[in-house]
N, C-alpha and C. Protein backbone atom coordinates (compact mmCIF):
# COMPACT_ATOMS: atom_id res chain seq x y z
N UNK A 1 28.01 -7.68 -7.47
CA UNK A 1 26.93 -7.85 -6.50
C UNK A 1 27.45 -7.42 -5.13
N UNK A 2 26.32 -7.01 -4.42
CA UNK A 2 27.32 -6.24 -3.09
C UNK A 2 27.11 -7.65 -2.25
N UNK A 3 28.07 -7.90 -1.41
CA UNK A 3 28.22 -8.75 -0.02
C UNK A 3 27.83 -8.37 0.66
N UNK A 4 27.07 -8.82 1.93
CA UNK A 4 26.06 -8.28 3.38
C UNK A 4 27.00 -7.45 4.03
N UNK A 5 28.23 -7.58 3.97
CA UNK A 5 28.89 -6.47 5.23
C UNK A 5 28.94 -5.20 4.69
N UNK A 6 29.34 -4.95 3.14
CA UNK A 6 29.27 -3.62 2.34
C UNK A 6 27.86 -3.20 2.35
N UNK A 7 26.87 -3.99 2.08
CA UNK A 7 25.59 -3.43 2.36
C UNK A 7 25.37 -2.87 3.31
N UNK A 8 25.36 -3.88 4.34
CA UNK A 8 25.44 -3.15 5.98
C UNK A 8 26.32 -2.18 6.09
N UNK A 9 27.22 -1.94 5.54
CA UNK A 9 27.98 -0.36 5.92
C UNK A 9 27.98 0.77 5.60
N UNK A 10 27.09 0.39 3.93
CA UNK A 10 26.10 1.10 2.80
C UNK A 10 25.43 2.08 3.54
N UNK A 11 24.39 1.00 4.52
CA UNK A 11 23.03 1.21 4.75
C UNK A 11 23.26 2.01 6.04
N UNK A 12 24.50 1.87 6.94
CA UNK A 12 24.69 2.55 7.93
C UNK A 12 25.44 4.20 7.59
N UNK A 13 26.57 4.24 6.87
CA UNK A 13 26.45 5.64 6.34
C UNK A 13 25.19 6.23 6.40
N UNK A 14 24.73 5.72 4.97
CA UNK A 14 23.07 6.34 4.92
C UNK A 14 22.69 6.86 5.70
N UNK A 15 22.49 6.24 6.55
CA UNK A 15 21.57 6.47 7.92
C UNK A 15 22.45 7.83 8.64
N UNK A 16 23.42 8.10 8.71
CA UNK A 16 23.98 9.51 9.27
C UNK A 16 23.37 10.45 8.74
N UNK A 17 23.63 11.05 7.47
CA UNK A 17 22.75 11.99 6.95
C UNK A 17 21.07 12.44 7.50
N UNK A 18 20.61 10.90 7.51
CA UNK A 18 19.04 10.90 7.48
C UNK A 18 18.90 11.84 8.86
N UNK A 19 19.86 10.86 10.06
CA UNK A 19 19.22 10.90 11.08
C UNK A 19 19.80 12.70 11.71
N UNK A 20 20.83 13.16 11.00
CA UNK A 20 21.44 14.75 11.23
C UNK A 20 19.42 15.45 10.48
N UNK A 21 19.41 15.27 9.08
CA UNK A 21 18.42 15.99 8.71
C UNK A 21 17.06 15.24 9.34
N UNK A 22 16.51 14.65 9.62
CA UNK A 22 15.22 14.26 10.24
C UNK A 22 15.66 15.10 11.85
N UNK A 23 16.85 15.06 12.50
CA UNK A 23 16.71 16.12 13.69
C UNK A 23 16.73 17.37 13.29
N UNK A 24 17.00 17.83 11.97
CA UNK A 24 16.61 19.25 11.75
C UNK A 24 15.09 19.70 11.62
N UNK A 25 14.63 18.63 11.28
CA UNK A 25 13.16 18.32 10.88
C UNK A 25 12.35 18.62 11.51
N UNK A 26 12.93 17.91 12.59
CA UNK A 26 12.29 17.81 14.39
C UNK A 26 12.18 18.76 14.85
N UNK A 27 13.19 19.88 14.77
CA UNK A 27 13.17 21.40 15.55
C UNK A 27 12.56 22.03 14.31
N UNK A 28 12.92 21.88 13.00
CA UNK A 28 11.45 22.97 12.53
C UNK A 28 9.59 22.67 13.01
N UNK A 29 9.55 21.24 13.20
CA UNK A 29 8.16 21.31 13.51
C UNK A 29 7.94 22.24 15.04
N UNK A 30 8.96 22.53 15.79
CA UNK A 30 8.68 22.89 17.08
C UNK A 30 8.02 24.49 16.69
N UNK A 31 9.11 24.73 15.61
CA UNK A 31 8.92 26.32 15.37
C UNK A 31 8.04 26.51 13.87
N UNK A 32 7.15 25.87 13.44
CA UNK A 32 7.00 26.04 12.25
C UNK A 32 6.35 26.68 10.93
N UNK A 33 5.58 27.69 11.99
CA UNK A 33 6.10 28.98 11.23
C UNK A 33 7.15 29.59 10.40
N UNK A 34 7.68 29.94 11.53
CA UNK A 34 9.14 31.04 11.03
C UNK A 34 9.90 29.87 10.39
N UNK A 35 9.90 28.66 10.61
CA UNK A 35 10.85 27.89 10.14
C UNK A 35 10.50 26.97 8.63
N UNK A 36 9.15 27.39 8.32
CA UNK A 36 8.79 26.57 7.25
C UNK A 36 9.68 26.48 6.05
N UNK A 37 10.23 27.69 5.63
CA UNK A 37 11.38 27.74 4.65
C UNK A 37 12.18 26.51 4.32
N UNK A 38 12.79 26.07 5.85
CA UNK A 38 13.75 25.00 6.16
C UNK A 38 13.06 23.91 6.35
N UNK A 39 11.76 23.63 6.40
CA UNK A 39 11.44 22.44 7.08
C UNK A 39 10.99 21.94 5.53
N UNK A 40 10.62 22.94 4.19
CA UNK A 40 10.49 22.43 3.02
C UNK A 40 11.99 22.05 2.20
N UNK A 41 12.90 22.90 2.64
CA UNK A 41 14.26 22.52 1.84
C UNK A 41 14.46 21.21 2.72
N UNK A 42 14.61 21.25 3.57
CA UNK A 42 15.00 19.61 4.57
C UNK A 42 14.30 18.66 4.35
N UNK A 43 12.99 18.98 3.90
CA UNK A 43 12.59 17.63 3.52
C UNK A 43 12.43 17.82 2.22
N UNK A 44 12.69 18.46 0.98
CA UNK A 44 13.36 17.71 -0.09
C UNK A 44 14.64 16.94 -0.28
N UNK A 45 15.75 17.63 1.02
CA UNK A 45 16.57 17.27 0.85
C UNK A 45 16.83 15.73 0.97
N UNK A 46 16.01 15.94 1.81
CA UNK A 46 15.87 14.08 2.38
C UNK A 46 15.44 13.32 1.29
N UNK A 47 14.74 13.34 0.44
CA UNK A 47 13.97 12.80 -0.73
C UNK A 47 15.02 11.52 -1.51
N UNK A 48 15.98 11.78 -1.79
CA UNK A 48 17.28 10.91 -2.46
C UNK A 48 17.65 10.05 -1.39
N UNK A 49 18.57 10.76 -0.17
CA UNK A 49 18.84 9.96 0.76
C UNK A 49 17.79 9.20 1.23
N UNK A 50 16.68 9.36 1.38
CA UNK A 50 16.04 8.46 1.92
C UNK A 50 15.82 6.66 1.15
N UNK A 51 15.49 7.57 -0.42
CA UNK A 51 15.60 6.69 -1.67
C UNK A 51 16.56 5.56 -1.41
N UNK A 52 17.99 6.00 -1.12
CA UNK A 52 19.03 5.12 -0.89
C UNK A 52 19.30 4.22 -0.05
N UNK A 53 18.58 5.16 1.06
CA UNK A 53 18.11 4.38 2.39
C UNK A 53 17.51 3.04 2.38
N UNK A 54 16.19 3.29 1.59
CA UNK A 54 15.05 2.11 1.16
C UNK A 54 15.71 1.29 0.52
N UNK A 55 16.61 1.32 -0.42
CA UNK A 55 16.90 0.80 -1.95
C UNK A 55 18.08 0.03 -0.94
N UNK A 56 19.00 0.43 -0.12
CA UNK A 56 20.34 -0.44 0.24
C UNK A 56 19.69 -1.55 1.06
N UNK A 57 18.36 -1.46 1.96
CA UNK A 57 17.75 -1.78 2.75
C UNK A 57 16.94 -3.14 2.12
N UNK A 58 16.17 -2.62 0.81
CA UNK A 58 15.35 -3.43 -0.10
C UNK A 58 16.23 -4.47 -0.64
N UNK A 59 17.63 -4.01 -0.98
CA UNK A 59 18.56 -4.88 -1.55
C UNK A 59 18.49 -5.96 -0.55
N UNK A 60 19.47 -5.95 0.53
CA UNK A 60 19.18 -6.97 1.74
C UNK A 60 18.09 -7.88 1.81
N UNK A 61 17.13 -6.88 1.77
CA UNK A 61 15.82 -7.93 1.90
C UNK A 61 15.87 -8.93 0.86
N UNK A 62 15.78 -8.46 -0.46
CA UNK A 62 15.41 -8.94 -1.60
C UNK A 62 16.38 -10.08 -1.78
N UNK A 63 17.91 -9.55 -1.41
CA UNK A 63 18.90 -11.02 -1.56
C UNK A 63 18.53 -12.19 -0.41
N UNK A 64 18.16 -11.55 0.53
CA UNK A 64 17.75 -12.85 1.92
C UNK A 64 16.55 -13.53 1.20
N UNK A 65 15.23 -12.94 0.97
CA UNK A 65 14.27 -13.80 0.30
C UNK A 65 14.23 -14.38 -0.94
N UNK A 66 15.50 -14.09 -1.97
CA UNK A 66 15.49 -14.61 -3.18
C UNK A 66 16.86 -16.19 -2.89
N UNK A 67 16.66 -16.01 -1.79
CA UNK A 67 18.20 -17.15 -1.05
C UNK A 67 19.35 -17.17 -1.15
N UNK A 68 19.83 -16.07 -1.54
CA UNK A 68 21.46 -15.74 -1.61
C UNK A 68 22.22 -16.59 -0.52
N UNK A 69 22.86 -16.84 -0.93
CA UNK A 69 23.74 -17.98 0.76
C UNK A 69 24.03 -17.08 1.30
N UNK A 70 25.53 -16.16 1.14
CA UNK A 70 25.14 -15.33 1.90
C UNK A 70 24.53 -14.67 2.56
N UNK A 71 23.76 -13.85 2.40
CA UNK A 71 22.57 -13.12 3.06
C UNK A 71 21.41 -13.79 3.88
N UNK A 72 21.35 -15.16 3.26
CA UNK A 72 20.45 -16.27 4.15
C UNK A 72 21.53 -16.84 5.38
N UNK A 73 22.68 -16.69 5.22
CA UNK A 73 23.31 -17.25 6.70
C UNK A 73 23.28 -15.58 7.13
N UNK A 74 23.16 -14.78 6.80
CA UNK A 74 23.06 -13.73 8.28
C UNK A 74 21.91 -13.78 8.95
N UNK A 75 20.93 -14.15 7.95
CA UNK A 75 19.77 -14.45 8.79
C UNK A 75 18.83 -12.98 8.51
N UNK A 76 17.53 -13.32 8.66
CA UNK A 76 16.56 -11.90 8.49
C UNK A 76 16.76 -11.42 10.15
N UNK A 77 16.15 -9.82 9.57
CA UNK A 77 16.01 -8.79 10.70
C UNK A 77 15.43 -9.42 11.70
N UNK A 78 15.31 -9.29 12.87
CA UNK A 78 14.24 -9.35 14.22
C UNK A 78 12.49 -9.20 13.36
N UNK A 79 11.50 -9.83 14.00
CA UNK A 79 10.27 -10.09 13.72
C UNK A 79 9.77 -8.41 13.90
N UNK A 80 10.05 -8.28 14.98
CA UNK A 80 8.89 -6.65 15.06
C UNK A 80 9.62 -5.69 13.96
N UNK A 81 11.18 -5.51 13.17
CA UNK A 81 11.84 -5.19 12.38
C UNK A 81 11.11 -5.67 11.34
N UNK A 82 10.67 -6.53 11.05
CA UNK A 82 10.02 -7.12 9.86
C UNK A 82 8.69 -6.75 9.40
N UNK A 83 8.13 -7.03 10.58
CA UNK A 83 6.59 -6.49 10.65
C UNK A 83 6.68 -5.10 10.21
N UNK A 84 7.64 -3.89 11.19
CA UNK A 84 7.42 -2.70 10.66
C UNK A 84 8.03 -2.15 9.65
N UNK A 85 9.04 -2.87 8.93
CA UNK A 85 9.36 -2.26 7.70
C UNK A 85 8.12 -2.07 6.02
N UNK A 86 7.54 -2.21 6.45
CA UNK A 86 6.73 -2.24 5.15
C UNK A 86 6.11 -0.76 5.59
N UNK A 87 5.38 -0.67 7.11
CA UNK A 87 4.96 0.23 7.38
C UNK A 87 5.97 1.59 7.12
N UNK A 88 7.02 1.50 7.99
CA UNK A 88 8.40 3.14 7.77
C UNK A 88 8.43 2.84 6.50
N UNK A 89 8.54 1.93 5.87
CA UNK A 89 8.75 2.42 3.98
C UNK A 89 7.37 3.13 3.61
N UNK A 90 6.18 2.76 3.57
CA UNK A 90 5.19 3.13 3.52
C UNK A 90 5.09 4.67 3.51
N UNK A 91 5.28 4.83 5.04
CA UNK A 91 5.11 6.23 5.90
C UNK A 91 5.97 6.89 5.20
N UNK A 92 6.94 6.84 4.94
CA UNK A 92 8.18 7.60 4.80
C UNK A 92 8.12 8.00 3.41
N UNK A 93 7.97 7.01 2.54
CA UNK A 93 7.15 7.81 0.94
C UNK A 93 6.09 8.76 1.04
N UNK A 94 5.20 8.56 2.24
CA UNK A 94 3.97 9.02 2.15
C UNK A 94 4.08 10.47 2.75
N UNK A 95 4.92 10.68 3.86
CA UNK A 95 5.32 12.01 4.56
C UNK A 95 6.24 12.63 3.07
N UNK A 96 6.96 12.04 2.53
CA UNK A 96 7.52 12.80 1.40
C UNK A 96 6.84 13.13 0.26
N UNK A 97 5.93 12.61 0.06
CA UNK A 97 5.47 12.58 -1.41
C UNK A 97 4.28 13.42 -1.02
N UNK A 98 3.71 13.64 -0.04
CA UNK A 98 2.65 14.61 0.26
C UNK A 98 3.35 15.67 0.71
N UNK A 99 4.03 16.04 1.31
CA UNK A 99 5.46 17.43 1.40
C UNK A 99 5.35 17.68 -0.02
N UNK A 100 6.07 16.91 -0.69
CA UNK A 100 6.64 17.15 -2.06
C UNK A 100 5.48 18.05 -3.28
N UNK A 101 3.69 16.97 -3.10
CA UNK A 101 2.74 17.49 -3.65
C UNK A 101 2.31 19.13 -2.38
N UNK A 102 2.68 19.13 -1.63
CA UNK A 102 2.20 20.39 -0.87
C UNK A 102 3.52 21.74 -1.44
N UNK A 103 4.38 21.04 -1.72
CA UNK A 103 5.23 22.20 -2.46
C UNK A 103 5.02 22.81 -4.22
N UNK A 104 4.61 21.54 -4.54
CA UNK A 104 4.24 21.49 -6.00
C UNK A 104 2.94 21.92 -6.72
N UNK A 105 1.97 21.85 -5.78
CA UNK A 105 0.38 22.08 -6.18
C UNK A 105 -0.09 23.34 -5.44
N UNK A 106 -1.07 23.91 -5.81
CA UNK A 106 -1.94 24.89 -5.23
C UNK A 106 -3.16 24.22 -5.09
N UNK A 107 -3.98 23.04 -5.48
CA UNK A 107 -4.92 22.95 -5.23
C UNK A 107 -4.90 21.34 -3.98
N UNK A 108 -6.47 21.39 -3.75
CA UNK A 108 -6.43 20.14 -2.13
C UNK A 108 -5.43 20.60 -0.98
N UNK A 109 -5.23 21.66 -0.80
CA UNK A 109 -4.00 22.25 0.36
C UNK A 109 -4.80 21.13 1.27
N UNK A 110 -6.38 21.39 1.62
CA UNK A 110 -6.41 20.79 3.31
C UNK A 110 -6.14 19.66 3.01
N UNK A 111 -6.39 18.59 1.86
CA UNK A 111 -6.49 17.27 2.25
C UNK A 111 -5.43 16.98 1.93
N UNK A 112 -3.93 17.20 0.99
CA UNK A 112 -2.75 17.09 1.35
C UNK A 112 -2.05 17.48 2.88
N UNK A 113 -2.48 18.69 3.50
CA UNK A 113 -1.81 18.86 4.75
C UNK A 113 -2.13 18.05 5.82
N UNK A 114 -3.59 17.03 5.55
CA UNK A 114 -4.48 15.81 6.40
C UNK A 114 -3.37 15.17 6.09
N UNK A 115 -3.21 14.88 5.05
CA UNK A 115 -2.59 13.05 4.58
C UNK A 115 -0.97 13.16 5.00
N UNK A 116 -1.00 14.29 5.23
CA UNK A 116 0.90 15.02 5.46
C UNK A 116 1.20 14.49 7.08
N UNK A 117 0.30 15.32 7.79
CA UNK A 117 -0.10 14.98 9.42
C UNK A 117 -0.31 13.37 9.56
N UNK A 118 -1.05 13.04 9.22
CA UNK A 118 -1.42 11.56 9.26
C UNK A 118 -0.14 10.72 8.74
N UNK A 119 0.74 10.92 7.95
CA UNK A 119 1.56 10.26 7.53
C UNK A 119 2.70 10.22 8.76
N UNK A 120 2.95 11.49 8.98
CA UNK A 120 3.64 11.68 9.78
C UNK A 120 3.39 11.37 11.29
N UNK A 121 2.49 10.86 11.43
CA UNK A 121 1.88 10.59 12.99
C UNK A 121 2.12 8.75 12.24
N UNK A 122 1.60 8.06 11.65
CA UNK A 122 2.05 6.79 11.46
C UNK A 122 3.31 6.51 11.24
N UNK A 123 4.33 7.35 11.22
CA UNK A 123 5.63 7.64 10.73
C UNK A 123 6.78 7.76 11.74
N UNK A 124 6.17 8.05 12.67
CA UNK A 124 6.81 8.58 14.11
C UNK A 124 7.52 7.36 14.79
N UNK A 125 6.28 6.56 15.23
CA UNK A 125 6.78 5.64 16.17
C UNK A 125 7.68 4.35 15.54
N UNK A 126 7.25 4.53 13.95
CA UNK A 126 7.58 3.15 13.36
C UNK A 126 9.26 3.43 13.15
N UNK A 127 9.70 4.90 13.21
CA UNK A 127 10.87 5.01 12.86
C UNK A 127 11.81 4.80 14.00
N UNK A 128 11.21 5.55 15.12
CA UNK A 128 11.59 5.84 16.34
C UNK A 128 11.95 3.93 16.92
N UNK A 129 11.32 3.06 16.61
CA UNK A 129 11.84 1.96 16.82
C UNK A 129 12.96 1.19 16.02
N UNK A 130 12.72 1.84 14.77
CA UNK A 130 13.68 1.37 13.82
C UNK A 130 14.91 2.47 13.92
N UNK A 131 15.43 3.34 14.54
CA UNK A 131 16.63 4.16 15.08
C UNK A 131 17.00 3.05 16.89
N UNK A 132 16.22 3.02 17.61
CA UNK A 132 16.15 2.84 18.75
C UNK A 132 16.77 0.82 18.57
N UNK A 133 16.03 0.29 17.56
CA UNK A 133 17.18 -1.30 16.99
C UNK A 133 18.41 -0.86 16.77
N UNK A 134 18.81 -0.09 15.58
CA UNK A 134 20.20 0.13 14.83
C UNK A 134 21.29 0.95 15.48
N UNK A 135 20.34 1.97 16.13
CA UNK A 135 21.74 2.86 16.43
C UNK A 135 22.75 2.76 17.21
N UNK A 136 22.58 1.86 17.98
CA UNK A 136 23.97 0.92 18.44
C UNK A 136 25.02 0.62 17.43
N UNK A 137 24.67 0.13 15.95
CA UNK A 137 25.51 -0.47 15.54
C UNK A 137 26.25 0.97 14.58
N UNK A 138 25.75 1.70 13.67
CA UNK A 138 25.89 2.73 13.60
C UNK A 138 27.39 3.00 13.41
N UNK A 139 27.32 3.52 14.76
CA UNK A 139 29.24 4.02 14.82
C UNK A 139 30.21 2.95 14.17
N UNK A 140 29.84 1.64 14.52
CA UNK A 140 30.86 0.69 13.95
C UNK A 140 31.35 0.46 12.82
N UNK A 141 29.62 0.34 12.23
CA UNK A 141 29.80 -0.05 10.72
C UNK A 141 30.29 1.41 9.98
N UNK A 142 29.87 2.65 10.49
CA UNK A 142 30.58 3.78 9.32
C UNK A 142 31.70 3.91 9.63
N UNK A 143 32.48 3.34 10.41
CA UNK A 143 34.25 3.82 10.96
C UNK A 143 34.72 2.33 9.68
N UNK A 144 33.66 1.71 9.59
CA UNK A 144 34.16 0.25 9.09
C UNK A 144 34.34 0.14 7.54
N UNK A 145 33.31 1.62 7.25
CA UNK A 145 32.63 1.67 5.77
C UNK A 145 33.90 2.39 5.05
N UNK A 146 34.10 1.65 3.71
CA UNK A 146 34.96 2.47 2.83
C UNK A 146 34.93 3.83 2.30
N UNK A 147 36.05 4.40 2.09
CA UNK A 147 36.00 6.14 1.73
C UNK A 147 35.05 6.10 0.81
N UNK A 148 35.41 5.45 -0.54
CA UNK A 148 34.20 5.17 -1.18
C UNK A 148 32.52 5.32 -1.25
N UNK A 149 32.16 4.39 -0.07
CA UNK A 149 30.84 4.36 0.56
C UNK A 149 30.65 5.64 0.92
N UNK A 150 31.50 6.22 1.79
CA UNK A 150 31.47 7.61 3.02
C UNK A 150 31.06 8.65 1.23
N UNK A 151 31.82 8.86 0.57
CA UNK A 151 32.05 10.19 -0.46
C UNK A 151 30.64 9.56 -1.36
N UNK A 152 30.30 8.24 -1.62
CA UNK A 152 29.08 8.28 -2.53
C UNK A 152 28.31 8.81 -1.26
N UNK A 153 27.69 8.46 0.09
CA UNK A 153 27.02 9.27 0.55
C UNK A 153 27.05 10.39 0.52
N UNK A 154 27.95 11.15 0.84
CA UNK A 154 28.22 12.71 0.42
C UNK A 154 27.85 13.53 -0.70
N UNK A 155 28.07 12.86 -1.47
CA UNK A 155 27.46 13.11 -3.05
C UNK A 155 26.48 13.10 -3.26
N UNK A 156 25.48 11.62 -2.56
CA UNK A 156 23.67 11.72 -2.82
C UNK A 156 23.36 12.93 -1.91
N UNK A 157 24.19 13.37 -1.02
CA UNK A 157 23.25 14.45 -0.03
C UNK A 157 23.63 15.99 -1.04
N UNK A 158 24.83 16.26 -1.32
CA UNK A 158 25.01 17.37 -2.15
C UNK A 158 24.01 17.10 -3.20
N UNK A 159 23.91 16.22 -3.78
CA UNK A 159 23.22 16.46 -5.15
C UNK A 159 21.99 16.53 -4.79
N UNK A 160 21.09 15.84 -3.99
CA UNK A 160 19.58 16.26 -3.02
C UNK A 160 19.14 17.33 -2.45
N UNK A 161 20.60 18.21 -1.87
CA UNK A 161 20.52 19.79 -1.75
C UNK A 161 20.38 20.61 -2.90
N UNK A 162 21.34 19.68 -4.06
CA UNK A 162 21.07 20.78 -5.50
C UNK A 162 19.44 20.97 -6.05
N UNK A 163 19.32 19.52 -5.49
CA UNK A 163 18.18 18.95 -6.46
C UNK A 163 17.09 20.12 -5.80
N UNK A 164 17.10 20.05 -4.10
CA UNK A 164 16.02 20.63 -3.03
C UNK A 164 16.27 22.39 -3.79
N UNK A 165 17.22 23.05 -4.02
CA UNK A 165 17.51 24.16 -4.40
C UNK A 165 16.12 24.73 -5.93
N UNK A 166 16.74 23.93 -6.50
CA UNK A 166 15.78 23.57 -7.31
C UNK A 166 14.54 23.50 -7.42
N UNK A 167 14.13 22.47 -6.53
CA UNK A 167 12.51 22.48 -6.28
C UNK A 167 11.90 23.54 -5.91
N UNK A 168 12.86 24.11 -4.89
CA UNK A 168 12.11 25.48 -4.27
C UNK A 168 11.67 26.25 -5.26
N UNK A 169 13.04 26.23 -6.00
CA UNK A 169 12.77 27.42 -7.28
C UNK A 169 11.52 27.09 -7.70
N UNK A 170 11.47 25.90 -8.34
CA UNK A 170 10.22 25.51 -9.74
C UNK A 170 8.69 25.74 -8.55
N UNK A 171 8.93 25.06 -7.49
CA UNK A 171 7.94 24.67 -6.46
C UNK A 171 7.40 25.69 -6.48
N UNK A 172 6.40 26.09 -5.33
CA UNK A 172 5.54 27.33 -5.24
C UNK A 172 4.91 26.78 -3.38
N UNK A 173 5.11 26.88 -2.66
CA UNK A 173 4.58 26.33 -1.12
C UNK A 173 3.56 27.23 -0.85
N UNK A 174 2.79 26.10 -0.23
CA UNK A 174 1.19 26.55 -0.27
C UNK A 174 1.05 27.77 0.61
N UNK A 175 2.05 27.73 1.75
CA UNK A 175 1.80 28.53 3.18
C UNK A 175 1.75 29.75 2.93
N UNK A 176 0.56 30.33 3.47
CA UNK A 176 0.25 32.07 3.04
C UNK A 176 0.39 32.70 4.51
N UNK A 177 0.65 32.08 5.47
CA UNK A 177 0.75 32.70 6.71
C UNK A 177 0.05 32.50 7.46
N UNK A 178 -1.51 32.44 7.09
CA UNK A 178 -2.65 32.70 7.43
C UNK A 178 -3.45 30.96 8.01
N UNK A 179 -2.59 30.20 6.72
CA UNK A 179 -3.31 28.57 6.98
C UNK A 179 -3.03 27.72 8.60
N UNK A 180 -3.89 27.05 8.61
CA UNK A 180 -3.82 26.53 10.12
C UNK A 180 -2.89 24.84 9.41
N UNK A 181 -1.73 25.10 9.97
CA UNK A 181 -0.65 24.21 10.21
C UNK A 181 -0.98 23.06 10.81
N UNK A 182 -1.02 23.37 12.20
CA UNK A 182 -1.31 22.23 12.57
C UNK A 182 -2.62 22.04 13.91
């Protein structure tokens, strides 16, 4: 069973990857046209890591509300942390999994690229607070985190690039040049 500090150092690795590829993310929407190529491999790539993200995150939760002693003496997240995690989990499946169906399908382009936008506009601020809590702690806990921890992160992101390699292949992306983006 993991202990709250390995979790927490779990969950902070994690979070490097995310937050390098969600700023790649960021500058393809600026350009996203010419950049769509990358802004579909980057966000498959994200697809796993993020997974891990939720899942090291969900663990925590799930041991604090099921009463682990441990995890009940660290105590739950901050209230507005609480409130908005249901939402960034939410959003964050929902910006992926509509990416994911906009790479995978040819048909509903507009109302996947609606629910894509919309996801991503509910997605924004809820994250932007949840980076703007943690990233203080961040540096500590990954200098703190075992090689271990550090190389399984490394591994979910290589194998999420294999995986993203992949998708492209099988995938088919809707963008003909011509569609209104945004």
């Amino acid at each position: 069973m993991t202990r709250p500090p390995a979790n927490e150092r779990l969950t902070a690795v994690a979070a490097v990857p995310l937050f390098v590829l969600l700023a790649v993310e960021g500058v393809t929407l600026l350009f996203l046209r010419p950049l769509l190529s990358v802004h579909i491999f980057v966000g498959l790539v994200l697809v796993v890591p993020v997974l891990v993200k939720i899942g090291s995150t969900g663990w925590r939760m799930a041991r604090y509300y099921l009463g682990d002693e441990e995890y009940a003496r660290r105590g739950p997240p901050r209230l507005l942390l609480r409130v908005l995690a249901p939402l960034l989990v939410v959003s964050s499946l929902s910006v992926l999994g509509t990416g994911i169906a906009l790479v995978f399908t040819r048909g509903h382009q507009a109302l996947l690229f609606t629910l894509h936008k919309a996801s991503f506009i509910v997605w924004a601020p809820a994250f932007g607070v949840h980076v703007l809590a943690y990233i203080w702690r961040v540096p500590r806990l990954v200098l703190a985190a075992s090689r271990a921890q550090r190389y399984a992160v490394v591994g979910v992101v290589a194998v999420s690039a294999v995986l993203a390699v992949a998708g492209i292949g099988l995938g088919h992306p809707v963008y003909d040049g011509d569609a209104d983006i945004f």
